[in-house]
PDB file of N, CA and C in Angstrom:
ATOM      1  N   UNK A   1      81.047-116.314  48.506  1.00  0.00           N
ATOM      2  CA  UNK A   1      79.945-115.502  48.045  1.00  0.00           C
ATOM      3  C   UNK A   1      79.789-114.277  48.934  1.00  0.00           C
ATOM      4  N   UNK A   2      80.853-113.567  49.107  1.00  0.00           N
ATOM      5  CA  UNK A   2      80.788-112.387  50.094  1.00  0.00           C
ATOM      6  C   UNK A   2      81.348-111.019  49.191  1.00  0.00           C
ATOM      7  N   UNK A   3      80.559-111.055  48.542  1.00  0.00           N
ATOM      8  CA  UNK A   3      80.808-109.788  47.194  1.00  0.00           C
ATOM      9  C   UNK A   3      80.815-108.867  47.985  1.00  0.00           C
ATOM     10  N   UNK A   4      79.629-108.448  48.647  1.00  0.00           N
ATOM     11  CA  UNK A   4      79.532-106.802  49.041  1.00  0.00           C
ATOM     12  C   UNK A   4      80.530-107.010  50.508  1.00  0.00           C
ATOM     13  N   UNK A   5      80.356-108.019  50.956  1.00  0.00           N
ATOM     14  CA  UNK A   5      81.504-107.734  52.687  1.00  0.00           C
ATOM     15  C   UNK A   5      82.590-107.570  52.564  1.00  0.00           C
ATOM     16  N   UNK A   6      83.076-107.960  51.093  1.00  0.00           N
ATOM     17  CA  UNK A   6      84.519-108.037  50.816  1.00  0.00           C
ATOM     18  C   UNK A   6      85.058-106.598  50.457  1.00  0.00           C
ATOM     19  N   UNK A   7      83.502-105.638  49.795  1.00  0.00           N
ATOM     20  CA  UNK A   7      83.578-104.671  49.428  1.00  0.00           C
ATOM     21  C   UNK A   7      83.335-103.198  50.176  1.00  0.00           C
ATOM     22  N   UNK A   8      82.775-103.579  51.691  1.00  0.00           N
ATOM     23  CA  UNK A   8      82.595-102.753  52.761  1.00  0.00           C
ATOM     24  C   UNK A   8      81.367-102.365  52.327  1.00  0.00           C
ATOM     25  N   UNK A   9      80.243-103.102  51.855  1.00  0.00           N
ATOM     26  CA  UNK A   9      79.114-102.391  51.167  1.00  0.00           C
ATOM     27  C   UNK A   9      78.156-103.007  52.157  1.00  0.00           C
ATOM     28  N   UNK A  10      77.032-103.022  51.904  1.00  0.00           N
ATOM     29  CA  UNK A  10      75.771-103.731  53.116  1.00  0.00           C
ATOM     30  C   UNK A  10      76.422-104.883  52.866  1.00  0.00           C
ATOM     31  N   UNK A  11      75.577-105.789  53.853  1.00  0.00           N
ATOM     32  CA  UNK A  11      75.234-106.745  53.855  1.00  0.00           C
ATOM     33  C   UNK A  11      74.647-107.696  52.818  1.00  0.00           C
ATOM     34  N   UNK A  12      75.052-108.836  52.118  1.00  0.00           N
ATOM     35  CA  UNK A  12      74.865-109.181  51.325  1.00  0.00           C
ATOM     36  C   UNK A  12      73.487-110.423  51.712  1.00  0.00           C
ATOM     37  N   UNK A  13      72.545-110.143  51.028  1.00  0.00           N
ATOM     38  CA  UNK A  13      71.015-110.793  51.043  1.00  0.00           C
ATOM     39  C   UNK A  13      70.948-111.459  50.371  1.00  0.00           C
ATOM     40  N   UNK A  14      70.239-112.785  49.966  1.00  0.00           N
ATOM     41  CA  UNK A  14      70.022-113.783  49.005  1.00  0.00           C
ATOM     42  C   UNK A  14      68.561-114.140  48.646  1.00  0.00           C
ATOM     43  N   UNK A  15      68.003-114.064  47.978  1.00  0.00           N
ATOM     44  CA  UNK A  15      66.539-113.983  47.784  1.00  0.00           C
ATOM     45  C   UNK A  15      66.456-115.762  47.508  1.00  0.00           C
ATOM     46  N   UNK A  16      65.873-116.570  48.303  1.00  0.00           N
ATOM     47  CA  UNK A  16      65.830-117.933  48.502  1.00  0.00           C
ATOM     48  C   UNK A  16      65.062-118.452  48.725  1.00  0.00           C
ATOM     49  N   UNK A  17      64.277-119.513  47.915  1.00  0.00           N
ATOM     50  CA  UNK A  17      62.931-120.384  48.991  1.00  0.00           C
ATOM     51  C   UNK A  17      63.748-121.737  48.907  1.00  0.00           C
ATOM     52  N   UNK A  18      62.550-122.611  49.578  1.00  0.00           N
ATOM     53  CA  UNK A  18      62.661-123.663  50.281  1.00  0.00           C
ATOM     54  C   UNK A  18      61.661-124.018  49.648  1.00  0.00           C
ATOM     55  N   UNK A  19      62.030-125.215  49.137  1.00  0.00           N
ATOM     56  CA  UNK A  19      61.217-126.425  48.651  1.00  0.00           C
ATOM     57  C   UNK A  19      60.377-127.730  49.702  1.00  0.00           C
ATOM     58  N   UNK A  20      59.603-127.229  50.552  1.00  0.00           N
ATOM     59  CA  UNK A  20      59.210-128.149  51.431  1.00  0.00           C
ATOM     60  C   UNK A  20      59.521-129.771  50.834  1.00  0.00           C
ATOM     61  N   UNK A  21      58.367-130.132  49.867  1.00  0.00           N
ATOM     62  CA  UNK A  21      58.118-131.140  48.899  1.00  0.00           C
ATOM     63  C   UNK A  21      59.235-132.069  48.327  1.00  0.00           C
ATOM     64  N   UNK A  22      60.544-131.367  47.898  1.00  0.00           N
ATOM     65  CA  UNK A  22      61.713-132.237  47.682  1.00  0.00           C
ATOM     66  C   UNK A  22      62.940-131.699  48.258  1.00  0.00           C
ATOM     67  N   UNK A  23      62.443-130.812  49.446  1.00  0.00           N
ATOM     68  CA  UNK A  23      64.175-130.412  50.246  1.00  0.00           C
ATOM     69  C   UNK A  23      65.085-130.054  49.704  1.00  0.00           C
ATOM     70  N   UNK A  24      64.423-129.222  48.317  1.00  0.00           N
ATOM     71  CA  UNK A  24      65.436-128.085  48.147  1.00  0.00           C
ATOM     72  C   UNK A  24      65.353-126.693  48.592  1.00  0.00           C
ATOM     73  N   UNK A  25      66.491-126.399  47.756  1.00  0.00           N
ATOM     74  CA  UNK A  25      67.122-124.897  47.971  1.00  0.00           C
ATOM     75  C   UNK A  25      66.697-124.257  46.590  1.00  0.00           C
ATOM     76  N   UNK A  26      66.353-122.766  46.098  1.00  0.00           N
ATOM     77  CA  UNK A  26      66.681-122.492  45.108  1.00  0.00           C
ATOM     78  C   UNK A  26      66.689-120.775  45.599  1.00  0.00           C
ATOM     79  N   UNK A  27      68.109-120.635  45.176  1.00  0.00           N
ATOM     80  CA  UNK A  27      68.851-119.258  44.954  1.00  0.00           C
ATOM     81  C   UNK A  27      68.569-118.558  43.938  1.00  0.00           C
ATOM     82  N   UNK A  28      67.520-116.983  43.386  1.00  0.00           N
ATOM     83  CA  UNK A  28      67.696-116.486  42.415  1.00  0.00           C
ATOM     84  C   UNK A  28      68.642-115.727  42.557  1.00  0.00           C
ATOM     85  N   UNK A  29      69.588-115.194  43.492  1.00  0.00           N
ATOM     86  CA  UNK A  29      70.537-114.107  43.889  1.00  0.00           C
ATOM     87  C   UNK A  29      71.722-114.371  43.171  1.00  0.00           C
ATOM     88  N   UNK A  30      72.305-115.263  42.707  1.00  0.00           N
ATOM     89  CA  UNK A  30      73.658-115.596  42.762  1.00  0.00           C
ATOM     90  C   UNK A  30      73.714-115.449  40.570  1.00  0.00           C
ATOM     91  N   UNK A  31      72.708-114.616  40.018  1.00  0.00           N
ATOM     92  CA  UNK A  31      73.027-114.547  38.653  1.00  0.00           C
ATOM     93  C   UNK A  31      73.164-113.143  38.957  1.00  0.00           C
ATOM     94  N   UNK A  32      73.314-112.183  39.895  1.00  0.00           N
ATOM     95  CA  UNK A  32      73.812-110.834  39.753  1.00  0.00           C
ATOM     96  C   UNK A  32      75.168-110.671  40.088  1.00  0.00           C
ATOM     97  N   UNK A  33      75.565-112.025  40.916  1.00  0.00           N
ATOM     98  CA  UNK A  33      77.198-111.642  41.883  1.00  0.00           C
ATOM     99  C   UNK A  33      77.862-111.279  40.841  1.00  0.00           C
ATOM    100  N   UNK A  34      78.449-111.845  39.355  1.00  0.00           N
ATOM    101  CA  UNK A  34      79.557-111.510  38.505  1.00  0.00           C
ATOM    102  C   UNK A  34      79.214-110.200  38.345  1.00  0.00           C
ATOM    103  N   UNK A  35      78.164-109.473  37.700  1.00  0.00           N
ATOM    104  CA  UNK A  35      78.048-108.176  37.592  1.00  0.00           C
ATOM    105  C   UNK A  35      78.231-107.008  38.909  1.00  0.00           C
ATOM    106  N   UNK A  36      77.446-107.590  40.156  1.00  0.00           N
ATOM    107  CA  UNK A  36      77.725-106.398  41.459  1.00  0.00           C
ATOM    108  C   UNK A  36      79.495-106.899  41.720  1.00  0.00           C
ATOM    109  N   UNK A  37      79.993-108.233  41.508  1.00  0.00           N
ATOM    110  CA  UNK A  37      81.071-108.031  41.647  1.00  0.00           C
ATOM    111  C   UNK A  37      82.123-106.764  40.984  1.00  0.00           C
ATOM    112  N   UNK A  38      82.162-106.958  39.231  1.00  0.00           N
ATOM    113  CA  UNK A  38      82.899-106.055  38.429  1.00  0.00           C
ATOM    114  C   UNK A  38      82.557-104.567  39.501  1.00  0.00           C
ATOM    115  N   UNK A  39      81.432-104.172  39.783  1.00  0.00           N
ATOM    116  CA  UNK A  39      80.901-102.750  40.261  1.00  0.00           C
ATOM    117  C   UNK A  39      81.778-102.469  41.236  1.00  0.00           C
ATOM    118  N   UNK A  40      82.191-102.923  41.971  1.00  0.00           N
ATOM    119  CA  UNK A  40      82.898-103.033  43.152  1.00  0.00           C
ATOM    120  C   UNK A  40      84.600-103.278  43.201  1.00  0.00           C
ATOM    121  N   UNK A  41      84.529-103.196  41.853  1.00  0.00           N
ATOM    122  CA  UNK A  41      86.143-104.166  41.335  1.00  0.00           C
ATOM    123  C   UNK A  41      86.553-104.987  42.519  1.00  0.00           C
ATOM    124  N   UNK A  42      85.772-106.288  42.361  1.00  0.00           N
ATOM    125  CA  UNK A  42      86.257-107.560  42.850  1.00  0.00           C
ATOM    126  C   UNK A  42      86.436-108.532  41.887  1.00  0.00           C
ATOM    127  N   UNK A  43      87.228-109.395  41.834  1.00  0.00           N
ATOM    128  CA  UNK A  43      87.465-110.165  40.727  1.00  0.00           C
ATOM    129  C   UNK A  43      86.459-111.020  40.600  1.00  0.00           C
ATOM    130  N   UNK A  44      86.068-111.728  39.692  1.00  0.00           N
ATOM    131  CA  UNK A  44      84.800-113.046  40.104  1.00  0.00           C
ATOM    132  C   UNK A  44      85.634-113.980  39.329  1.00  0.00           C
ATOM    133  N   UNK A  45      86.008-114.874  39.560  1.00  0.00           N
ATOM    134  CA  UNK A  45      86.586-116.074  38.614  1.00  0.00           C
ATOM    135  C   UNK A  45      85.914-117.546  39.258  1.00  0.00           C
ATOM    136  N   UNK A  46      84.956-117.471  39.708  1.00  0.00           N
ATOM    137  CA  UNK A  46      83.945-118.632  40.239  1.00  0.00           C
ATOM    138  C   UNK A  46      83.095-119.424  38.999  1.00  0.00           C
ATOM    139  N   UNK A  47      83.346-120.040  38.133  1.00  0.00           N
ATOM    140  CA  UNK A  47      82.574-120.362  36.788  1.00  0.00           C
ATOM    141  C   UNK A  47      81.560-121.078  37.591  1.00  0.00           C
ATOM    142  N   UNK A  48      81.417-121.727  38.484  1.00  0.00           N
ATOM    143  CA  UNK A  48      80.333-122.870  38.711  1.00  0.00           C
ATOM    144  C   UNK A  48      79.158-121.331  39.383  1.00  0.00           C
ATOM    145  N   UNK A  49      79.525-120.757  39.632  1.00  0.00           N
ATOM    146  CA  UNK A  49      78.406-119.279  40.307  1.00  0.00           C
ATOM    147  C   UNK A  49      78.084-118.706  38.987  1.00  0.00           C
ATOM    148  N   UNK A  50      78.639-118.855  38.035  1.00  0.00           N
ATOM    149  CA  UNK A  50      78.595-118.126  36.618  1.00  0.00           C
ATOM    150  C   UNK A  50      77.180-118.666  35.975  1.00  0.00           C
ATOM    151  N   UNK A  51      75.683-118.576  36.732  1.00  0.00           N
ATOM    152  CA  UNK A  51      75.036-119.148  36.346  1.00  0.00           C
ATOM    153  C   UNK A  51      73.656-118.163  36.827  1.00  0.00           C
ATOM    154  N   UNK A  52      72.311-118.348  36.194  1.00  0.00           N
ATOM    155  CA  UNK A  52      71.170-117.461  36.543  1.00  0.00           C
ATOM    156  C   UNK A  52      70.825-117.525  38.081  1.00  0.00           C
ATOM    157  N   UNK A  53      71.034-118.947  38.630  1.00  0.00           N
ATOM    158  CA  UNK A  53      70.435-119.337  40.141  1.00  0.00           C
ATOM    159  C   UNK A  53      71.403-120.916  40.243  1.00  0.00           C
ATOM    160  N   UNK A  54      70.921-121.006  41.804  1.00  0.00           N
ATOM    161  CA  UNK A  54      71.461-122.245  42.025  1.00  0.00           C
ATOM    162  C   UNK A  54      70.047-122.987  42.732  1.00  0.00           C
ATOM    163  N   UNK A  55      70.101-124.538  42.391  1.00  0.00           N
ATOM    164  CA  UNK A  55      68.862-125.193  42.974  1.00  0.00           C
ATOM    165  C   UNK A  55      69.637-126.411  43.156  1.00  0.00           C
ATOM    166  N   UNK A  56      69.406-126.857  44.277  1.00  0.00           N
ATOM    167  CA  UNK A  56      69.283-128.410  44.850  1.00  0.00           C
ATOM    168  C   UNK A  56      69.311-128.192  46.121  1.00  0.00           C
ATOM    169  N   UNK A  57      69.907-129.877  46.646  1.00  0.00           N
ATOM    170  CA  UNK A  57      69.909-129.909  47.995  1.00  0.00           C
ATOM    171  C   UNK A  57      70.553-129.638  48.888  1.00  0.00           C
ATOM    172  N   UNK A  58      70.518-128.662  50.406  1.00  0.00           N
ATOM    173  CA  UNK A  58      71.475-128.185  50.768  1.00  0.00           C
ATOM    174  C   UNK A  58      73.050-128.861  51.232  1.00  0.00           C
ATOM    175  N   UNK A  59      73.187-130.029  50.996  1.00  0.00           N
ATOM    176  CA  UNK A  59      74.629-130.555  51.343  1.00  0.00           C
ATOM    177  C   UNK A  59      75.205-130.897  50.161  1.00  0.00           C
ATOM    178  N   UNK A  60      74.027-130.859  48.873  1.00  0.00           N
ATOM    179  CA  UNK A  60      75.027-130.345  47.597  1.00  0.00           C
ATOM    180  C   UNK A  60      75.758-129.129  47.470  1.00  0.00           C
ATOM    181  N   UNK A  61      74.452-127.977  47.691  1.00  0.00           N
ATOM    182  CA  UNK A  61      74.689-126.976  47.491  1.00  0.00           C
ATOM    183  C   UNK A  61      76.176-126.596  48.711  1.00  0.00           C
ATOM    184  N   UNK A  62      76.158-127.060  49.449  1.00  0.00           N
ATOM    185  CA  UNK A  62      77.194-126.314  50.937  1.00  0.00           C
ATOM    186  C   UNK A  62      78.811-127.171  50.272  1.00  0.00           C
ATOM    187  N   UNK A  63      78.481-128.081  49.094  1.00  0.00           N
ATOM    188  CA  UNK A  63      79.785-128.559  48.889  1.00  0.00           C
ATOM    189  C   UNK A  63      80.469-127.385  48.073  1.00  0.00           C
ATOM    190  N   UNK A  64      79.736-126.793  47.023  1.00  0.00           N
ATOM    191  CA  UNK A  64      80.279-125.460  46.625  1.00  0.00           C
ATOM    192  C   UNK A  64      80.218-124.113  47.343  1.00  0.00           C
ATOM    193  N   UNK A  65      80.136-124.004  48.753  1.00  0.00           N
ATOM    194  CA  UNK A  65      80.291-123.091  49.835  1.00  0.00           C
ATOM    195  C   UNK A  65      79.335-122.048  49.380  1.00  0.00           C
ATOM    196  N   UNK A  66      78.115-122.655  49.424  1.00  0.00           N
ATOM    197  CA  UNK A  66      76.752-122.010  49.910  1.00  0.00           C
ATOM    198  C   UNK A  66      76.081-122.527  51.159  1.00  0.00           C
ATOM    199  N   UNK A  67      75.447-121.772  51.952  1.00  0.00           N
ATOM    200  CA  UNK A  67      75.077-122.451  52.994  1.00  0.00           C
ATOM    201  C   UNK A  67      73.566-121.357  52.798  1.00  0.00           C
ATOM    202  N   UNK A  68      72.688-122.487  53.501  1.00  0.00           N
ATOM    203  CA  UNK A  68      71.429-121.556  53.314  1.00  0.00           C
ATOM    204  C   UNK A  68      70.571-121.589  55.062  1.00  0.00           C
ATOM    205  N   UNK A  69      70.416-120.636  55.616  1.00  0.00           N
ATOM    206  CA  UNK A  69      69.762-120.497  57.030  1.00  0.00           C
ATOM    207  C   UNK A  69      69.255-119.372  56.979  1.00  0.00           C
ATOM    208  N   UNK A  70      67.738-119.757  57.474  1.00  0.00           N
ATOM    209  CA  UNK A  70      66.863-118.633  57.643  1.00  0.00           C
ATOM    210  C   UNK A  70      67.199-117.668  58.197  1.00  0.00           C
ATOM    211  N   UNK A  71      66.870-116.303  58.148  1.00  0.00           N
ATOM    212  CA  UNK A  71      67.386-115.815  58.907  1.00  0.00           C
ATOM    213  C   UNK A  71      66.480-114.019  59.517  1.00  0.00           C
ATOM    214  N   UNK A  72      65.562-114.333  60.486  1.00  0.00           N
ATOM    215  CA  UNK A  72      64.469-113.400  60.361  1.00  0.00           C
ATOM    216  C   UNK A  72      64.843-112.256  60.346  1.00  0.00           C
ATOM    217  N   UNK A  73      65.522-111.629  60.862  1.00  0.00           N
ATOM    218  CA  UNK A  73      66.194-110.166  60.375  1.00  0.00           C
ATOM    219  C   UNK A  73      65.756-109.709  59.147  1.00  0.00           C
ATOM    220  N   UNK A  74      66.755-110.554  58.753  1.00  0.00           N
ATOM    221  CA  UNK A  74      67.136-110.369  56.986  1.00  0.00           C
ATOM    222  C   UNK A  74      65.718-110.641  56.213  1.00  0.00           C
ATOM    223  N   UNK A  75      64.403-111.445  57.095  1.00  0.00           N
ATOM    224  CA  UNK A  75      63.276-111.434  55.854  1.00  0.00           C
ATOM    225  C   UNK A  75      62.425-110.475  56.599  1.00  0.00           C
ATOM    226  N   UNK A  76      62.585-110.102  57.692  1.00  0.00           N
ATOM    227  CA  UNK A  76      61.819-108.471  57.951  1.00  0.00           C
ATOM    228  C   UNK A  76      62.696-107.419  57.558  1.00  0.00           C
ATOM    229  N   UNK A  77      63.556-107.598  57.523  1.00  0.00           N
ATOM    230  CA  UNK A  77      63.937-106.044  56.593  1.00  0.00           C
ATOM    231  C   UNK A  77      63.565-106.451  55.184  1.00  0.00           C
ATOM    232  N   UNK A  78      63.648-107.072  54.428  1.00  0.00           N
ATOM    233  CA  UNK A  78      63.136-106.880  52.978  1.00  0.00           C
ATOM    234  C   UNK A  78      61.967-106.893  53.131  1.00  0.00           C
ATOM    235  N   UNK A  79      61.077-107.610  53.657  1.00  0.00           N
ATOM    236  CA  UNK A  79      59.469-107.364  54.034  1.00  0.00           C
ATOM    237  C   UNK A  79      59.029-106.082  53.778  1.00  0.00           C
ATOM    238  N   UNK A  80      59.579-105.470  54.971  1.00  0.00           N
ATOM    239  CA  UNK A  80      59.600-104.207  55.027  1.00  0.00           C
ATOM    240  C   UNK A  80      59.394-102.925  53.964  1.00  0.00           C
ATOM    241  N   UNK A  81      61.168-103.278  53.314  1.00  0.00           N
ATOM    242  CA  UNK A  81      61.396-102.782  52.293  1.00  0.00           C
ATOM    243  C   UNK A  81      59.971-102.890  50.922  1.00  0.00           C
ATOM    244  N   UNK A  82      59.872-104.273  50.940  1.00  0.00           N
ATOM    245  CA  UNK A  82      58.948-104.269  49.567  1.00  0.00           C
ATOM    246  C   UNK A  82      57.232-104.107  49.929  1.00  0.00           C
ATOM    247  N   UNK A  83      56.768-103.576  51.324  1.00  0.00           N
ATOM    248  CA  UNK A  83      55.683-102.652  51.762  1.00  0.00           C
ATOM    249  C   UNK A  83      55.714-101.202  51.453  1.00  0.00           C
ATOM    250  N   UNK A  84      57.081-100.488  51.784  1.00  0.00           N
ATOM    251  CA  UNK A  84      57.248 -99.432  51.085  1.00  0.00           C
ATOM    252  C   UNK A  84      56.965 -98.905  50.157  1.00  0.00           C
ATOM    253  N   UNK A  85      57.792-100.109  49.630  1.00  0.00           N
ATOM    254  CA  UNK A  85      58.168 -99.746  47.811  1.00  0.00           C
ATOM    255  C   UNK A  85      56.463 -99.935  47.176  1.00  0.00           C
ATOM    256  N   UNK A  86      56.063-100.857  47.934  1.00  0.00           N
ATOM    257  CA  UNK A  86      54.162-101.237  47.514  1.00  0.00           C
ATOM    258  C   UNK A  86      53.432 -99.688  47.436  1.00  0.00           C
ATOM    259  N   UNK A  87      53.569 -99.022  49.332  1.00  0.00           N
ATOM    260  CA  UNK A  87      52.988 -97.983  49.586  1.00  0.00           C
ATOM    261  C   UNK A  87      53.363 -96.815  48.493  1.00  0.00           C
ATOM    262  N   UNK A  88      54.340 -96.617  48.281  1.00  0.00           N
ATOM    263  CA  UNK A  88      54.953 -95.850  47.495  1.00  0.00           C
ATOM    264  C   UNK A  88      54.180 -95.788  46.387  1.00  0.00           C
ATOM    265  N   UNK A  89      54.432 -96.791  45.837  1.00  0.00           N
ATOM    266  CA  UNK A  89      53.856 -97.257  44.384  1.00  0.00           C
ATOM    267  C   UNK A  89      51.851 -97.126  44.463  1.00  0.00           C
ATOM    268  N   UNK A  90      51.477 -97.167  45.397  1.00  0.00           N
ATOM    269  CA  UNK A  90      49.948 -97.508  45.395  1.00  0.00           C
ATOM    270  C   UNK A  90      49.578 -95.647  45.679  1.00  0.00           C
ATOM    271  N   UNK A  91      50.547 -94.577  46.092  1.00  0.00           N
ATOM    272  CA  UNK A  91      50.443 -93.346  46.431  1.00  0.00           C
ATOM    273  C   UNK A  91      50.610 -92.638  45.231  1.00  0.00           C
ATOM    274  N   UNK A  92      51.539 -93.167  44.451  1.00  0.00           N
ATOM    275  CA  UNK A  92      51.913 -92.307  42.994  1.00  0.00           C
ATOM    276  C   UNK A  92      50.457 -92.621  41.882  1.00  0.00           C
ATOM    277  N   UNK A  93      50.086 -93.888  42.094  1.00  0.00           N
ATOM    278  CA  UNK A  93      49.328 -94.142  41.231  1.00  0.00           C
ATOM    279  C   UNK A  93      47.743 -93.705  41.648  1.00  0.00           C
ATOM    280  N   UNK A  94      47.724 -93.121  42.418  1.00  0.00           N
ATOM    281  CA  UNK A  94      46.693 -92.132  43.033  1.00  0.00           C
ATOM    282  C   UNK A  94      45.429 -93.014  43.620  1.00  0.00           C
TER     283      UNK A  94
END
């Protein structure tokens, strides 16, 4: 699942929660890879990724080479990002 690293593009982000309650995982990120893949001309021939999201538990999920770890960087920069995009949006609309 290294679409954009493969492609010299950013860093590739996964928009993910955590299921305290039944110790899952659920991935909405992984129903854009076939499409940012084609963009990039990388091949995608992954059918089991060929799907809107992925959900279960992480030693299911890590058997199809997903691995999921927090990772604070990566949720203060989108933080970030979607304060902006807020400010932005709360400035246009006067």
């Amino acid at each position: 699942m290294r679409v954009l690293q493969d492609s010299d593009m950013t860093k590739e982000i996964h928009v993910w929660l955590w299921l305290p309650a039944t110790k899952e995982c659920v991935d909405f990120s992984v129903g854009e890879l076939p499409t940012l893949a084609s963009k990039v001309n990388v091949a995608w021939d992954r059918d089991e990724l060929k799907v809107p999201y992925l959900w279960g538990k992480p030693n299911v999920l890590a058997e199809s080479g997903a691995f999921y770890l927090p990772y604070r960087d990566a949720t203060e920069y989108v933080h970030n990002i979607m304060k902006e995009s807020y400010a932005k949006a709360q400035c246009r609309a006067g």
